[in-house]
C-alpha atoms as a PDB file:
ATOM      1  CA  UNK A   1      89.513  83.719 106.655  1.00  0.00           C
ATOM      2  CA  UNK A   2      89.538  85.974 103.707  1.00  0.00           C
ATOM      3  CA  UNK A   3      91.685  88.496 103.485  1.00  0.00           C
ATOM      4  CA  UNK A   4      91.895  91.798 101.278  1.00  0.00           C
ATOM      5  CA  UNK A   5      95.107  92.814  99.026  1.00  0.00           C
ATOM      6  CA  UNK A   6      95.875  95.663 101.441  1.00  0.00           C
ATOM      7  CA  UNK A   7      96.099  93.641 104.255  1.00  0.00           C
ATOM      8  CA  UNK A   8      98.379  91.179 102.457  1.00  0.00           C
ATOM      9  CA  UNK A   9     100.494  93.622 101.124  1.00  0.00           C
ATOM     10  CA  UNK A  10     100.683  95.471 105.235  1.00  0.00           C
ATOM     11  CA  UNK A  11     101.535  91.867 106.530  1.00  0.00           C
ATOM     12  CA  UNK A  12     104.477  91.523 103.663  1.00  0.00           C
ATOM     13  CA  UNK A  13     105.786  94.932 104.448  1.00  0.00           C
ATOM     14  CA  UNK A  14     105.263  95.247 108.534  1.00  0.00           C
ATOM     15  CA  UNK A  15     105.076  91.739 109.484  1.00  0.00           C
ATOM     16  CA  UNK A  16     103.691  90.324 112.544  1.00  0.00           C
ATOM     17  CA  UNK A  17     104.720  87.632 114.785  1.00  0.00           C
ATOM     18  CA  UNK A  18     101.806  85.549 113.251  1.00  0.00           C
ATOM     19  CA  UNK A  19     102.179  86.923 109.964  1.00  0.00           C
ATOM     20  CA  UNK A  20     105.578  85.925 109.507  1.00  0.00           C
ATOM     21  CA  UNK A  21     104.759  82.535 110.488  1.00  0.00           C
ATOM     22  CA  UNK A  22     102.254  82.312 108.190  1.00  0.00           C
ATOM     23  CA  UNK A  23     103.796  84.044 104.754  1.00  0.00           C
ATOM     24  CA  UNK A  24     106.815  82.336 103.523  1.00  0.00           C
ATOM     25  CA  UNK A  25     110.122  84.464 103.835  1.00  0.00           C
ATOM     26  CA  UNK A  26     111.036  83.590 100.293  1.00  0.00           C
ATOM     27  CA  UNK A  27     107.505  85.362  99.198  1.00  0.00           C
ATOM     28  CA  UNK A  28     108.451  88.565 101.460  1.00  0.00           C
ATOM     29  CA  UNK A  29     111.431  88.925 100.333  1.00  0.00           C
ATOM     30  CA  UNK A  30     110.134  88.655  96.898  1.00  0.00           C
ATOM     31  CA  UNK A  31     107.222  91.137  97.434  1.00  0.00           C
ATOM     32  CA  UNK A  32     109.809  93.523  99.097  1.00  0.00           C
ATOM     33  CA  UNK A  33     112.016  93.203  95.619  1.00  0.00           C
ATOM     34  CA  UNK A  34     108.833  93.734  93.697  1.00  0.00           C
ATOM     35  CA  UNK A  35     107.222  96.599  95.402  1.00  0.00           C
ATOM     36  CA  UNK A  36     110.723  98.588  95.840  1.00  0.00           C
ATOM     37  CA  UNK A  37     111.072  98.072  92.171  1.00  0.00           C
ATOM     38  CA  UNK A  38     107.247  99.948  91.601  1.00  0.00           C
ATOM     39  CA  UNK A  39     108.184 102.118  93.847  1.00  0.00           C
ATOM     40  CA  UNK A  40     111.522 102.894  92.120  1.00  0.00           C
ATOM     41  CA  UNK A  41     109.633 103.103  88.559  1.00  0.00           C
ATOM     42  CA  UNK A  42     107.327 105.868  90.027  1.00  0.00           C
ATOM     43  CA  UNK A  43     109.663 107.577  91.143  1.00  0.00           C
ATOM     44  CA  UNK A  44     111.932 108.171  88.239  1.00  0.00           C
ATOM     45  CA  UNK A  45     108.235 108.951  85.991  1.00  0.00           C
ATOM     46  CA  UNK A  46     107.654 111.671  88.679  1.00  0.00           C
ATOM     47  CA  UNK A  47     111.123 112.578  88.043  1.00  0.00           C
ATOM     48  CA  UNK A  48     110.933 112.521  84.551  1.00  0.00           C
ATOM     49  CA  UNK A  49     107.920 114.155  84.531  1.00  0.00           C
ATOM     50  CA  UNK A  50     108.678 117.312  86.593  1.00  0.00           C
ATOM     51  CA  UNK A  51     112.124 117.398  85.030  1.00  0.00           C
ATOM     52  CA  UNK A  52     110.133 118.520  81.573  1.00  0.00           C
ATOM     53  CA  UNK A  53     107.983 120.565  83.250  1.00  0.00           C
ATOM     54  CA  UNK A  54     110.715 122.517  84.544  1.00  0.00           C
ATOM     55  CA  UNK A  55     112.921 122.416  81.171  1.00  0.00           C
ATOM     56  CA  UNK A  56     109.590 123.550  79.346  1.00  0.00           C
ATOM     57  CA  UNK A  57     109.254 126.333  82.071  1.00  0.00           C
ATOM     58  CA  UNK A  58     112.425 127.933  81.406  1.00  0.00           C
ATOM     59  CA  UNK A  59     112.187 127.496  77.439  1.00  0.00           C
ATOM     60  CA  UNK A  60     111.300 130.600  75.124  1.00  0.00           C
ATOM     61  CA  UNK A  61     108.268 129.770  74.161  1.00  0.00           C
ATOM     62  CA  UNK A  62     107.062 127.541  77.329  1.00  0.00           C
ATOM     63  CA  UNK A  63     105.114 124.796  74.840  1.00  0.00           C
ATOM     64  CA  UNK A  64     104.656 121.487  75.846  1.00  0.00           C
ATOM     65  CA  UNK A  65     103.957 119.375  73.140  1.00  0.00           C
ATOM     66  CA  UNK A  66     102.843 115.847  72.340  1.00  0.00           C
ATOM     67  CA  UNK A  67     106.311 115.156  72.044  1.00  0.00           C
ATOM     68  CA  UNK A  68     107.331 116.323  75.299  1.00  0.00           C
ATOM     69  CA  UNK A  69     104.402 114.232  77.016  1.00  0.00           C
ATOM     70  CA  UNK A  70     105.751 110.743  75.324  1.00  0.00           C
ATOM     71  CA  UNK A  71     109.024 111.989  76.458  1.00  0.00           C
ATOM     72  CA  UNK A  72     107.400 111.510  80.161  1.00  0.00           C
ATOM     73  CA  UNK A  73     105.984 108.307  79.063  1.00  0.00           C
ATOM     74  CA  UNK A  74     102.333 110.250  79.325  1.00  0.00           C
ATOM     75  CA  UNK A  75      99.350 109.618  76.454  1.00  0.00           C
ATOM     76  CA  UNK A  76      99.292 113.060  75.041  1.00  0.00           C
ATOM     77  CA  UNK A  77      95.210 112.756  74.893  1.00  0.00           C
ATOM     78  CA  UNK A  78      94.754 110.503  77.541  1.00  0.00           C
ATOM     79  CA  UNK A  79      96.520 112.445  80.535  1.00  0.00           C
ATOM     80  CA  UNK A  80      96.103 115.697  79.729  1.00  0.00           C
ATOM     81  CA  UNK A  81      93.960 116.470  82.633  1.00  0.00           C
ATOM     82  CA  UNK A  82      96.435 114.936  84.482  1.00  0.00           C
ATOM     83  CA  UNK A  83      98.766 117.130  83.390  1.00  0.00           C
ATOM     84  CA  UNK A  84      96.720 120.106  83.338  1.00  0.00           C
ATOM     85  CA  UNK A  85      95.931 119.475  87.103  1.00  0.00           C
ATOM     86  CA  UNK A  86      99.948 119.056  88.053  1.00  0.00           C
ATOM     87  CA  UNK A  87     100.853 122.059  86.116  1.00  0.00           C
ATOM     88  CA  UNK A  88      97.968 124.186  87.880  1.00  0.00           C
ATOM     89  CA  UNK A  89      98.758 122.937  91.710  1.00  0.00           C
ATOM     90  CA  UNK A  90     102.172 123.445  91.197  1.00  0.00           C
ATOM     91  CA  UNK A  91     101.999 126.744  89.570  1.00  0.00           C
ATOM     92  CA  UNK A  92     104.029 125.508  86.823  1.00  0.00           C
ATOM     93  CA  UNK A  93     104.162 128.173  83.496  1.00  0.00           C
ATOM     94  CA  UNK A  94     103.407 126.304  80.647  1.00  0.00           C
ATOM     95  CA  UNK A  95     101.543 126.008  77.681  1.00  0.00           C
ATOM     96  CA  UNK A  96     100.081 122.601  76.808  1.00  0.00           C
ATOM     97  CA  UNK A  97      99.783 122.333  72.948  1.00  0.00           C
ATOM     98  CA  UNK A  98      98.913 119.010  72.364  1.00  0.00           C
ATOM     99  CA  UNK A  99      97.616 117.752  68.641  1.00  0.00           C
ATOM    100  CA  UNK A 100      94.256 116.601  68.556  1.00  0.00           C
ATOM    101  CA  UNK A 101      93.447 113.737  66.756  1.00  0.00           C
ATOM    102  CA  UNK A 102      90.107 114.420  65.650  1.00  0.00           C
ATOM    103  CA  UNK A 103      90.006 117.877  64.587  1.00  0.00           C
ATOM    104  CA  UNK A 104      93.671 118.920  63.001  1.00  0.00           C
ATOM    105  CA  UNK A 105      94.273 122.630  62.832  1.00  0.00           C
END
């Protein structure tokens, strides 16, 4: 039987009498280490990342930079949609000056 990632990953998290017959504990408990440690990584990036949002927010001028978006471990051309879209839904007043590569002012 084949069996997708996602179900692997809901056996390794919520396992099953069978399940846990089948899947090692060694390799749970190692999944469980390895996903709480993604987990723990997104989180502090969402912190980090709302943390300058807010600190640009309440700043004079309300520019975020390039600078500011490595400081959240974000590509300053790549995921600035991204961070267009976060500032809009969460109504967050900033300015997004970011330097563009091909065409310097």
């Amino acid at each position: 039987m084949k069996r997708n990632l996602l179900s692997f990953v809901l056996d390794l998290v919520t396992p099953t009498a069978t399940t846990r017959r089948n899947v090692p504990r060694d390799q749970r408990r190692d999944f469980v280490s390895c996903l709480s440690r993604l987990i723990r990584f997104f989180a502090d990036m969402n912190d980090r990342i709302f943390q300058t949002l807010i600190e640009a927010s309440q700043s004079q001028d309300r520019q975020l930079t390039s600078e500011h978006m490595k400081m959240m471990s974000l590509d300053p051309a790549g995921d600035r949609v991204f961070l267009m879209e976060l500032v809009e839904i969460y109504g967050i007043d900033v300015m997004l000056i970011v330097d563009n590569p091909c065409c310097p002012t």
